[in-house]
Protein backbone atom coordinates (compact mmCIF):
# COMPACT_ATOMS: atom_id res chain seq x y z
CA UNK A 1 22.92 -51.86 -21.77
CA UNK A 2 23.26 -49.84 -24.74
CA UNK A 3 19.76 -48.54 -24.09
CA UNK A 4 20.35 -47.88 -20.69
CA UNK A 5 23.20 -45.39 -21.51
CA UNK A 6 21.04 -43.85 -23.98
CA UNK A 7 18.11 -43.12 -21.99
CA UNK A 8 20.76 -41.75 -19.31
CA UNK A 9 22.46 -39.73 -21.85
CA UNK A 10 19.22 -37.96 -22.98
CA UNK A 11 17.06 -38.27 -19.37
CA UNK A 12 20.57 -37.79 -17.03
CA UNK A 13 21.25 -34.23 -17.22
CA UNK A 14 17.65 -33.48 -16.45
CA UNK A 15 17.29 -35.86 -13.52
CA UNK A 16 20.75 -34.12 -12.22
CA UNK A 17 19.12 -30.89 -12.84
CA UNK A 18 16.18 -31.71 -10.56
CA UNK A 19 17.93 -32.83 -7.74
CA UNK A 20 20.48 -29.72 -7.93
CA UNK A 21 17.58 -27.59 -7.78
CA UNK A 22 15.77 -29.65 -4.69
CA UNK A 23 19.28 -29.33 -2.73
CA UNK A 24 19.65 -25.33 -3.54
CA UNK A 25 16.15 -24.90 -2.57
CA UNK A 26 16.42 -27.28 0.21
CA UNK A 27 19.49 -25.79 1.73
CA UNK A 28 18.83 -22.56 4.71
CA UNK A 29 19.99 -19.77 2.76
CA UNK A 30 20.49 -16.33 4.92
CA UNK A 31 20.98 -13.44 2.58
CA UNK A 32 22.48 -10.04 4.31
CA UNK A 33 21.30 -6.83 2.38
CA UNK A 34 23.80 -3.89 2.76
CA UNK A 35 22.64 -1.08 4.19
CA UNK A 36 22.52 0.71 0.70
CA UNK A 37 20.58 -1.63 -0.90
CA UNK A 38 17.91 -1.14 2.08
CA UNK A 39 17.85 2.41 1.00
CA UNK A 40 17.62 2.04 -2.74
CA UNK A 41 15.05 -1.16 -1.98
CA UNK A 42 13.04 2.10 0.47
CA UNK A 43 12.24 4.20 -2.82
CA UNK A 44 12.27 1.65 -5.27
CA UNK A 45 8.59 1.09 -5.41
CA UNK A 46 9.06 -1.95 -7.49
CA UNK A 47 6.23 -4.74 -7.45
CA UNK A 48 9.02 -7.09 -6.93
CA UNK A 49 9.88 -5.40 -3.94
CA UNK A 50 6.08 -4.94 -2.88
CA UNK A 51 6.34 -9.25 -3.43
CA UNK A 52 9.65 -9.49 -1.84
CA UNK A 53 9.97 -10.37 2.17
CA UNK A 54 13.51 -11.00 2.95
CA UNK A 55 14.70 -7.72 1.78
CA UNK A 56 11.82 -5.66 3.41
CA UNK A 57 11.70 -8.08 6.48
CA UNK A 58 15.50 -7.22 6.92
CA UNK A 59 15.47 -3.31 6.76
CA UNK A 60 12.21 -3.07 9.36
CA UNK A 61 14.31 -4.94 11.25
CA UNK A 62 17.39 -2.60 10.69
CA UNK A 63 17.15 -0.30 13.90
CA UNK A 64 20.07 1.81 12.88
CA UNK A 65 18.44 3.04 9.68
CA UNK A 66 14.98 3.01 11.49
CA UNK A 67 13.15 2.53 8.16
CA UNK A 68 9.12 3.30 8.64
CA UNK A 69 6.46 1.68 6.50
CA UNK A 70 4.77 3.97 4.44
CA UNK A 71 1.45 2.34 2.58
CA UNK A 72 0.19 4.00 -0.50
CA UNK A 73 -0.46 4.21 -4.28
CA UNK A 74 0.66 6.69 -6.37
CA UNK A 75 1.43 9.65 -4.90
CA UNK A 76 4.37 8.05 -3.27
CA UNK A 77 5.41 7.94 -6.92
CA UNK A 78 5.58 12.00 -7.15
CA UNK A 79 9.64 12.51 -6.26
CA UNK A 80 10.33 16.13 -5.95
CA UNK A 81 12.23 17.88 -3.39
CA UNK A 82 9.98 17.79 -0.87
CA UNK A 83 9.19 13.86 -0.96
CA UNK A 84 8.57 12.58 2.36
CA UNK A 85 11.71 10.41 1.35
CA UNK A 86 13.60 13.38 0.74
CA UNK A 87 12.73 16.03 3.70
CA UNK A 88 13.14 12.55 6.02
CA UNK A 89 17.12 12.29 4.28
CA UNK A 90 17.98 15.92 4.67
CA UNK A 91 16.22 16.56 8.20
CA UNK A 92 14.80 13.28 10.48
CA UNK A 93 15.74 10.32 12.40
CA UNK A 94 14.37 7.94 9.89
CA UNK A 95 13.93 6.34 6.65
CA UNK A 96 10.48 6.24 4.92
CA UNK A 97 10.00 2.55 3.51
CA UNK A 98 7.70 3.32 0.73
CA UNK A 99 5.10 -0.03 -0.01
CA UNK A 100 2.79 1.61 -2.79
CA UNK A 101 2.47 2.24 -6.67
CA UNK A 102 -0.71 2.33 -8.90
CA UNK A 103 -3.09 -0.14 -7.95
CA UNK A 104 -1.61 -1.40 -3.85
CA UNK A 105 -5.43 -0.39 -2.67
CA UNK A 106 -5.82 -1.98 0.70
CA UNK A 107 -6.50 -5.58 -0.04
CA UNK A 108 -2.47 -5.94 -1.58
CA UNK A 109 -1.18 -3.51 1.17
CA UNK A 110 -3.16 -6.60 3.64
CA UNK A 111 -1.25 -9.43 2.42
CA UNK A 112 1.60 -6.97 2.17
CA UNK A 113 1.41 -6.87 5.84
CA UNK A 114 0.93 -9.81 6.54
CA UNK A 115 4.04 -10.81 5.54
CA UNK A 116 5.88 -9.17 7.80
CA UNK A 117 3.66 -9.22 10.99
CA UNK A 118 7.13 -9.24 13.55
CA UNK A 119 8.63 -6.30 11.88
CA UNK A 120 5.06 -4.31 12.24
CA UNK A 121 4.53 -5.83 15.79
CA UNK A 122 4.46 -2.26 18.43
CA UNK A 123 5.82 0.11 15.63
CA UNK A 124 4.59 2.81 13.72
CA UNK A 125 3.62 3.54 10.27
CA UNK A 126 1.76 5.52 7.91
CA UNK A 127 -0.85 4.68 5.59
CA UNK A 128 -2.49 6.84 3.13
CA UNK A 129 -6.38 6.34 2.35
CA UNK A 130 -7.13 7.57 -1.48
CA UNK A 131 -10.95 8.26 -1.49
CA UNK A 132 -10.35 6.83 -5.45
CA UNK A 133 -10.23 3.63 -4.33
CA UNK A 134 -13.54 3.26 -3.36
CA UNK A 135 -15.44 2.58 -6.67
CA UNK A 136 -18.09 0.32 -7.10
CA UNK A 137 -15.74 -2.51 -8.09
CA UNK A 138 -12.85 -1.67 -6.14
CA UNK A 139 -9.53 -3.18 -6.76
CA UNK A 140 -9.24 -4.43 -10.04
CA UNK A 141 -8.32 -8.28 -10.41
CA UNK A 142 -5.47 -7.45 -13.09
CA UNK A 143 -3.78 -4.88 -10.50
CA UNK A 144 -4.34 -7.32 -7.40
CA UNK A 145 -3.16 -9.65 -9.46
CA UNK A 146 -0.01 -7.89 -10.56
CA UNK A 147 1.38 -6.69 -6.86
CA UNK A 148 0.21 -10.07 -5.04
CA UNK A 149 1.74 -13.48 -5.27
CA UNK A 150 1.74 -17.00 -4.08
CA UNK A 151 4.46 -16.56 -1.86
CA UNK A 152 2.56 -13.77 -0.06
CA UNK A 153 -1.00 -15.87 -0.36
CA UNK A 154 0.16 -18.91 0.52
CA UNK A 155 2.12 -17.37 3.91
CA UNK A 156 -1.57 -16.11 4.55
CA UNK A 157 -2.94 -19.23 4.08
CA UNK A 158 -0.22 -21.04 6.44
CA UNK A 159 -2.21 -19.02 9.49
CA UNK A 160 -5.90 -18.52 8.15
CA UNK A 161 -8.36 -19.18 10.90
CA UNK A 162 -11.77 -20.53 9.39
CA UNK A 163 -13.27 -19.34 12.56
CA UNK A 164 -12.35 -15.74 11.87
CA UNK A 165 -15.25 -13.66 9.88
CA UNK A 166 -11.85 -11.93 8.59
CA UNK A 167 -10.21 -14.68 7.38
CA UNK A 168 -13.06 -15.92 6.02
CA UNK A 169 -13.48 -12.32 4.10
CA UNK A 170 -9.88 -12.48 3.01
CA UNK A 171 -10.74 -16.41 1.08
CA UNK A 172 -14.04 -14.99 -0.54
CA UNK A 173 -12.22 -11.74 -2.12
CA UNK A 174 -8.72 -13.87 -2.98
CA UNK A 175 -10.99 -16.44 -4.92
CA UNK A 176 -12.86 -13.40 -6.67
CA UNK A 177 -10.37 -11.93 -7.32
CA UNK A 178 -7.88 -14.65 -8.61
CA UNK A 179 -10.44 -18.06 -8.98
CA UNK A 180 -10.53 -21.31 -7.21
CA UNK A 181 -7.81 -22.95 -8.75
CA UNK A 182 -4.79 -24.15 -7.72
CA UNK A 183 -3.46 -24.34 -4.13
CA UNK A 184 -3.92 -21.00 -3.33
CA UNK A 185 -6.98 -21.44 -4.21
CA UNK A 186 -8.09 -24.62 -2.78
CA UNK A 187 -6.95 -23.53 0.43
CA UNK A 188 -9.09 -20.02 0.49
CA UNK A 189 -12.48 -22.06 -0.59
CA UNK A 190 -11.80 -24.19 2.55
CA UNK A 191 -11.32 -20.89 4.76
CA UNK A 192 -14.25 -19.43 2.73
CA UNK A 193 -16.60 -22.19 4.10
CA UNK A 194 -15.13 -22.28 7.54
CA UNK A 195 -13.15 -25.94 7.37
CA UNK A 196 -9.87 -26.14 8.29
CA UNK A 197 -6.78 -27.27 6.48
CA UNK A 198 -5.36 -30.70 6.57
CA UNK A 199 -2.31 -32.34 7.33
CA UNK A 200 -1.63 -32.84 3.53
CA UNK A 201 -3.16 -28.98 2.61
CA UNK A 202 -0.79 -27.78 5.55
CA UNK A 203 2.29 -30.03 3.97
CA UNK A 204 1.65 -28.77 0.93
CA UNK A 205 1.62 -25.18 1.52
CA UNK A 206 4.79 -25.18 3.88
CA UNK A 207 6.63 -27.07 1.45
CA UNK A 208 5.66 -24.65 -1.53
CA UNK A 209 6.42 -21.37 0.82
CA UNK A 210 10.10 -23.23 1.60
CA UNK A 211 10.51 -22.88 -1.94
CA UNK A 212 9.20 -19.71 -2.46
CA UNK A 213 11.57 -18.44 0.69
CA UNK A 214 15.04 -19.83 -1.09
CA UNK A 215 14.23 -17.93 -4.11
CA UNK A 216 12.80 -14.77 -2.57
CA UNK A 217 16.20 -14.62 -1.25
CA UNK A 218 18.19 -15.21 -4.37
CA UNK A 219 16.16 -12.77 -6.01
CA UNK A 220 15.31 -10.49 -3.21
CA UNK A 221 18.04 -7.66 -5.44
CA UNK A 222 16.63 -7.85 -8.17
CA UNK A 223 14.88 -5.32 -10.37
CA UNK A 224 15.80 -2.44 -7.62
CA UNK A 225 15.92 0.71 -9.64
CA UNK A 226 17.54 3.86 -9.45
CA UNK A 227 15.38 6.44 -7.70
CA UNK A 228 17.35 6.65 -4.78
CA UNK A 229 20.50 7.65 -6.95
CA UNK A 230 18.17 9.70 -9.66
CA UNK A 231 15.39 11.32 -7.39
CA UNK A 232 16.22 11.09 -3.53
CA UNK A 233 20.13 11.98 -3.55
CA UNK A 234 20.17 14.61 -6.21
CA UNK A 235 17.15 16.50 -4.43
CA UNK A 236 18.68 16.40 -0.51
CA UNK A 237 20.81 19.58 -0.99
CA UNK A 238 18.39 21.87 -2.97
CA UNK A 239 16.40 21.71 0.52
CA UNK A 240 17.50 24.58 3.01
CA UNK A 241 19.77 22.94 5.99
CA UNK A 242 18.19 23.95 8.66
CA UNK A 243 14.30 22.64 8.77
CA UNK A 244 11.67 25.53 9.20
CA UNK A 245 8.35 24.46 8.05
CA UNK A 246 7.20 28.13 7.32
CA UNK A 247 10.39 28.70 4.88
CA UNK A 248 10.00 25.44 3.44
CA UNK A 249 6.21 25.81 2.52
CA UNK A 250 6.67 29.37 0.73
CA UNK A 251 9.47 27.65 -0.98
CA UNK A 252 7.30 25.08 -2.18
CA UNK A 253 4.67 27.46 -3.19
CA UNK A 254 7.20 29.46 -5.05
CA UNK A 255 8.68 26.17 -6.81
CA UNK A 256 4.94 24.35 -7.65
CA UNK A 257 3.82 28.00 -9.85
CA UNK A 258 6.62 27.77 -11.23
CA UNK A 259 6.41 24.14 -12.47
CA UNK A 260 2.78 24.79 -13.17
CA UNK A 261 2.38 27.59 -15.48
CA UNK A 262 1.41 26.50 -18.59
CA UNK A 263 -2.45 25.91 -17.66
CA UNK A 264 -4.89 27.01 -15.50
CA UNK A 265 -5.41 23.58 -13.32
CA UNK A 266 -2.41 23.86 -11.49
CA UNK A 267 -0.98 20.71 -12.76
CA UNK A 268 2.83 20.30 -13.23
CA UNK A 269 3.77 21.71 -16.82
CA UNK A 270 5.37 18.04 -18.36
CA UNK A 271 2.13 15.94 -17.01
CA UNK A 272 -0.18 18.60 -18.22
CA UNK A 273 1.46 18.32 -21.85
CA UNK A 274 1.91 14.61 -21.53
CA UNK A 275 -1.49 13.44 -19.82
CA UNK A 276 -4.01 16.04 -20.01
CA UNK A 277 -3.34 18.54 -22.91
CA UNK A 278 -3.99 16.10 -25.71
CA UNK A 279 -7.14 14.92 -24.20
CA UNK A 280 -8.35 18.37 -22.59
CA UNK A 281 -11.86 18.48 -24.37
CA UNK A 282 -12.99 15.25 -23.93
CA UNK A 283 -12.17 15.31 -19.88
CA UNK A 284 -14.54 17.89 -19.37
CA UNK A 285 -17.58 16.31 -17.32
CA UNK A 286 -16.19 12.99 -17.43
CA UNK A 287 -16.33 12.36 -13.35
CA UNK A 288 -19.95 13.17 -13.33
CA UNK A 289 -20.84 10.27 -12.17
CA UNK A 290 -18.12 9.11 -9.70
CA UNK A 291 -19.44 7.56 -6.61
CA UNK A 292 -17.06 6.84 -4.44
CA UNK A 293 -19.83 5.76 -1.30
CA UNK A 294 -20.26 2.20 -2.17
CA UNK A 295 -17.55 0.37 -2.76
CA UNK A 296 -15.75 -3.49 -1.36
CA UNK A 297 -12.91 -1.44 -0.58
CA UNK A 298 -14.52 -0.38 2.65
CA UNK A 299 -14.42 -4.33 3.64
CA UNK A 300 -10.82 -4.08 2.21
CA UNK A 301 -9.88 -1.62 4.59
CA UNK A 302 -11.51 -3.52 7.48
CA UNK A 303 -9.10 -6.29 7.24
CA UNK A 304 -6.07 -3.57 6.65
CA UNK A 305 -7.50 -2.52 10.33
CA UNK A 306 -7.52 -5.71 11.55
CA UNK A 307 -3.75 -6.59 10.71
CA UNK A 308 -2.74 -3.04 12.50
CA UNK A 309 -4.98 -4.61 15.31
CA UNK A 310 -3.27 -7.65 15.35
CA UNK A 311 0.34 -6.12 15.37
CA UNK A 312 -0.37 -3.41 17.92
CA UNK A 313 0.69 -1.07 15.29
CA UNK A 314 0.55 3.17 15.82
CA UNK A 315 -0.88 4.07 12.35
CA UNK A 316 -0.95 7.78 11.04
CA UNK A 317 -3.95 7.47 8.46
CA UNK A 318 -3.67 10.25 5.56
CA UNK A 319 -6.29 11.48 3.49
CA UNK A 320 -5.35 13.10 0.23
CA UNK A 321 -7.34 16.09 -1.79
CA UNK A 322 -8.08 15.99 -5.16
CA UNK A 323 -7.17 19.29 -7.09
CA UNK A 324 -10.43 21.18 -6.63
CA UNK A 325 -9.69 23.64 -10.03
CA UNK A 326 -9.34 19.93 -11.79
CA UNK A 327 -12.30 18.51 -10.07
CA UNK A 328 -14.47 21.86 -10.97
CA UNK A 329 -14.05 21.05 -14.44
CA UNK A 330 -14.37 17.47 -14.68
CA UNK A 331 -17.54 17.68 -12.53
CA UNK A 332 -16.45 15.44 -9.49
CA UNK A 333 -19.51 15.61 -7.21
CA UNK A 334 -17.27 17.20 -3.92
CA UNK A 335 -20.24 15.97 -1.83
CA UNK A 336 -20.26 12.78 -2.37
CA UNK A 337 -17.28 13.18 -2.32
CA UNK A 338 -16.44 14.32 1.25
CA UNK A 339 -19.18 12.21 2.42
CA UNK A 340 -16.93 9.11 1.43
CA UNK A 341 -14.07 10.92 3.29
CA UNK A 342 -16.52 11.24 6.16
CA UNK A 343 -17.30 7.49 6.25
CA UNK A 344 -13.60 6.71 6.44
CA UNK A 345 -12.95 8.41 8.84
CA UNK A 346 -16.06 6.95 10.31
CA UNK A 347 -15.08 3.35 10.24
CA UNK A 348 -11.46 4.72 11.32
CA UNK A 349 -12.51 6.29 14.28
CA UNK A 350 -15.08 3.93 16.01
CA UNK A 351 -12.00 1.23 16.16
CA UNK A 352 -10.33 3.42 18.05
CA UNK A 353 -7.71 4.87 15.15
CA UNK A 354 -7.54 7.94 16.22
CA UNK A 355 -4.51 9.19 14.41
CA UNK A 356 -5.99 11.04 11.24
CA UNK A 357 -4.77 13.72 9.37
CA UNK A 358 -7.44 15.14 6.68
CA UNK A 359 -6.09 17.15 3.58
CA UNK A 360 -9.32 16.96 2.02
CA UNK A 361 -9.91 20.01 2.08
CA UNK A 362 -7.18 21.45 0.96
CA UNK A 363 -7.10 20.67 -2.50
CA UNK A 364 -7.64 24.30 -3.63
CA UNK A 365 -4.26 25.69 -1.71
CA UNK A 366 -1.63 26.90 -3.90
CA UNK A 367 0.87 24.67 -5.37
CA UNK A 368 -0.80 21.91 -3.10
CA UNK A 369 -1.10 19.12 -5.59
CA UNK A 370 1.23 18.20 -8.16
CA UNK A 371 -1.54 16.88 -10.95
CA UNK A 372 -5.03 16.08 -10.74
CA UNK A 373 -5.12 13.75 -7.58
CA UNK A 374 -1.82 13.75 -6.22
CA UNK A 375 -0.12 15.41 -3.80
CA UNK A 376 3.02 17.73 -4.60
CA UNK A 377 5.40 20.40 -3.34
CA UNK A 378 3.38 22.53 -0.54
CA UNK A 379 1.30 19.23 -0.16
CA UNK A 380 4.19 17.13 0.74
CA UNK A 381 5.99 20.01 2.89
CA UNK A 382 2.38 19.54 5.55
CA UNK A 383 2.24 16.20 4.90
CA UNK A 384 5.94 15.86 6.04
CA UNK A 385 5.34 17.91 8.92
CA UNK A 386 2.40 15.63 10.65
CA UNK A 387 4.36 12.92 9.56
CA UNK A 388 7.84 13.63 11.69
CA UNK A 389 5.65 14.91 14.48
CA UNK A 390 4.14 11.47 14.97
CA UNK A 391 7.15 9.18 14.50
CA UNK A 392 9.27 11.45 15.98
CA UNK A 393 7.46 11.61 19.18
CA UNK A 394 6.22 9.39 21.69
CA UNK A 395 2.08 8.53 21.31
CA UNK A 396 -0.02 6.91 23.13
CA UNK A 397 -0.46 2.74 23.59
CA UNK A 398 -3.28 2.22 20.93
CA UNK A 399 -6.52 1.03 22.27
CA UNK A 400 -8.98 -0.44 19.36
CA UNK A 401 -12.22 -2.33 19.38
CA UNK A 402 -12.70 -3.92 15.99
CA UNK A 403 -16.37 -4.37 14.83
CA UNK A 404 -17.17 -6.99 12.43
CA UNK A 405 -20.09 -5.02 11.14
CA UNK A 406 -17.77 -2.89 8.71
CA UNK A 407 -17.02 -6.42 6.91
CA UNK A 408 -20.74 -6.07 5.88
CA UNK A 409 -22.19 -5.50 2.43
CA UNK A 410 -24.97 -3.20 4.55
CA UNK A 411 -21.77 -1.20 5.68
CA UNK A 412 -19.66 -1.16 2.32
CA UNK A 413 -23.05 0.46 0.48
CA UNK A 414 -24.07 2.14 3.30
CA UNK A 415 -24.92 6.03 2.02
CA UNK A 416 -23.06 7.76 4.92
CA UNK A 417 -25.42 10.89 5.06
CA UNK A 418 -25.26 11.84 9.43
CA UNK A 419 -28.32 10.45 10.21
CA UNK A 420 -27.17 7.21 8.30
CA UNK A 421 -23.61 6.94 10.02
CA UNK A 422 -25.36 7.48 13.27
CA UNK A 423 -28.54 4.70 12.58
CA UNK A 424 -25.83 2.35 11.78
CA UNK A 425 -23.86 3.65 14.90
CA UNK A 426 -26.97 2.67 17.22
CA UNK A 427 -28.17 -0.40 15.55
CA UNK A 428 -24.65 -2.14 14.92
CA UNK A 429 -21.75 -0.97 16.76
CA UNK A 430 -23.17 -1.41 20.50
């Protein structure tokens, strides 16, 4: 007996422990977010908000805010005045829900989306395309690694078809990208080779995402930062009251020399003392050899497609510039380059997404981009404008025709010279 107390004394609190925990994470647990922290989650761009679903399935559900996904990487990090976020505040009918930060290249924005299929299901959104994702690796394992989860795989994994080449495409790059291991990964090597789950894989996966769930929502307010109170509110009234897009884009002009006098690039003053200045010499010639035409990420952005497919979703695809006085001196070959912009648009277009708007060219415009690759005050002013014009107005039922052929490694290395794009036009997409 005396034993038995013992081992209850030292094993008790731990047994209670578990059980306490089962019950919490057993229990349904419905978590309102106030309308403020909707906003603040918007701008946050925190990879725990990227992770999170609760938070980001409530405000695309919140149709008084009308909160818009916008996908991206880091541009949606540059905050000035004339932030989409900002000119949206001051000026339109909705709230830009930015998903994007260093790294979210398409495959992460795909499970991102995933997640929230009913709140993308007939709605709009935009989604930025940087031509710098498609290297000859594409996304990096570490990054993928770093804005994906197991919540968000294993919610994949609850509805991956075997049967579908892009499910199957999904599996292959998950386990390359993350390994075998694990459920996750047990589950994507069955997809991979085309079986189907079992009762006991299915069990095991529903009973992990119940889990995952309960503490998404305990969590789901955690780690928001400040940028709405230090970047988006501070910046709404140094923008004119009245919107007019002419007035705004000399302003921005005006502001961007300003901030950008110190060198001869065009880059903001602090990043060009910070980032470049220090390493100036060296960075001459180093994008020589950038090759931007063969890349996974065009497979990537095939399943990205497919999701909008899926969801019925109006998509506004952007393509950024890259600062062409920059570029000049680093030695960025601007034909291959714009050929890889051509074979987006490419792979866009025969799908039947239609709604593009191409800034490549325009990366020698004053005060256009804020650095060396991203988009800044007179940038953001046109991108704002196409922007509002397409959420703002009514557009027409999408129509597309996905083509499994731009899964393929022939099309991800395919050299998209014209005669190229249209061999692979007549020989593959009849």
């Amino acid at each position: 007996m005396h034993n038995s107390k013992r081992l209850w004394s030292i094993f008790g609190p731990v047994i209670l422990a578990f059980v306490l925990v089962l019950v919490l994470f057993s229990l349904p647990i419905k978590k309102n977010h106030s309308l403020q922290t909707e906003k603040q989650a918007a701008v946050s761009l925190s990879p725990v908000i990227f992770k999170n679903q609760s938070l980001k399935k409530q405000a695309l559900n919140d149709k008084q805010a009308h909160f818009v996904p916008f996908f991206g990487s880091s541009e949606l990090r540059r905050m000035d005045r004339y932030h989409p976020s900002v000119m949206a505040a001051r000026y339109h009918n909705y709230t830009p829900f930015l998903f994007g930060s260093r790294g979210t290249q398409s495959l992460p924005q795909f499970f991102n989306i995933n997640s929230m299929e009913n709140q993308m299901t007939d709605q709009k959104a935009v989604y930025i395309i940087s031509p710098q994702w498609f290297t000859k690796q594409g996304v990096q394992a570490p990054a993928f690694k770093y804005y994906n989860g197991s919540y968000a795989n294993l919610t994949w994994l609850q509805h991956a078809n075997p049967r579908s080449p892009y499910d199957r495409y999904v599996a292959k790059r998950l386990i390359a990208l993350i390994g075998d291991d694990g459920t996750v990964g047990a589950g994507a090597r069955k997809i991979a080779a085309g079986q189907p789950l079992n009762s006991w894989d299915r069990f095991v996966i529903n009973s992990r995402v119940n889990i995952l769930a309960h503490e998404d929502s305990i969590f789901s307010e955690l780690q928001i930062n400040q940028n709405y109170e230090k970047h988006i509110l501070p910046n709404i009234n140094r923008l004119p009251k009245k919107y007019n897009y002419n007035q705004l884009y000399n302003q921005a002009e005006r502001v961007g020399k300003r901030d950008s006098s110190n060198n001869e690039f065009s880059i903001r003053n602090a990043f060009y003392n910070k980032r470049v200045k220090p390493d100036l010499n060296k960075l001459a010639g180093s994008q020589r050899k950038f090759n931007y035409m063969a890349s996974p990420e065009y497979g990537d952005l095939q399943v990205v497609l497919n999701e909008f497919k899926n969801t019925n979703s109006n998509v506004l695809f952007v393509i950024p510039p890259v600062n062409a006085k920059w570029e000049k001196y680093t030695g960025l070959d601007m034909n291959m380059y714009y050929r890889s912009v051509e074979k987006i648009k490419f792979q866009l277009r025969e799908q039947g997404f239609t709604h593009v708007l191409d800034l490549s060219h325009d990366g020698s415009k004053p005060a256009f981009m804020e650095d060396t690759i991203h988009i800044g005050w007179a940038g953001w002013v046109k991108f704002d404008r196409a922007t509002n014009q397409f959420i703002s107005t009514k557009q027409p039922q999408p129509n597309y025709r996905m083509n499994d052929e731009f899964l393929t490694k022939r099309w991800a290395n395919l050299n998209p010279t014209t005669h190229n794009l249209q061999e692979f036009k007549n020989q593959e997409l009849r």
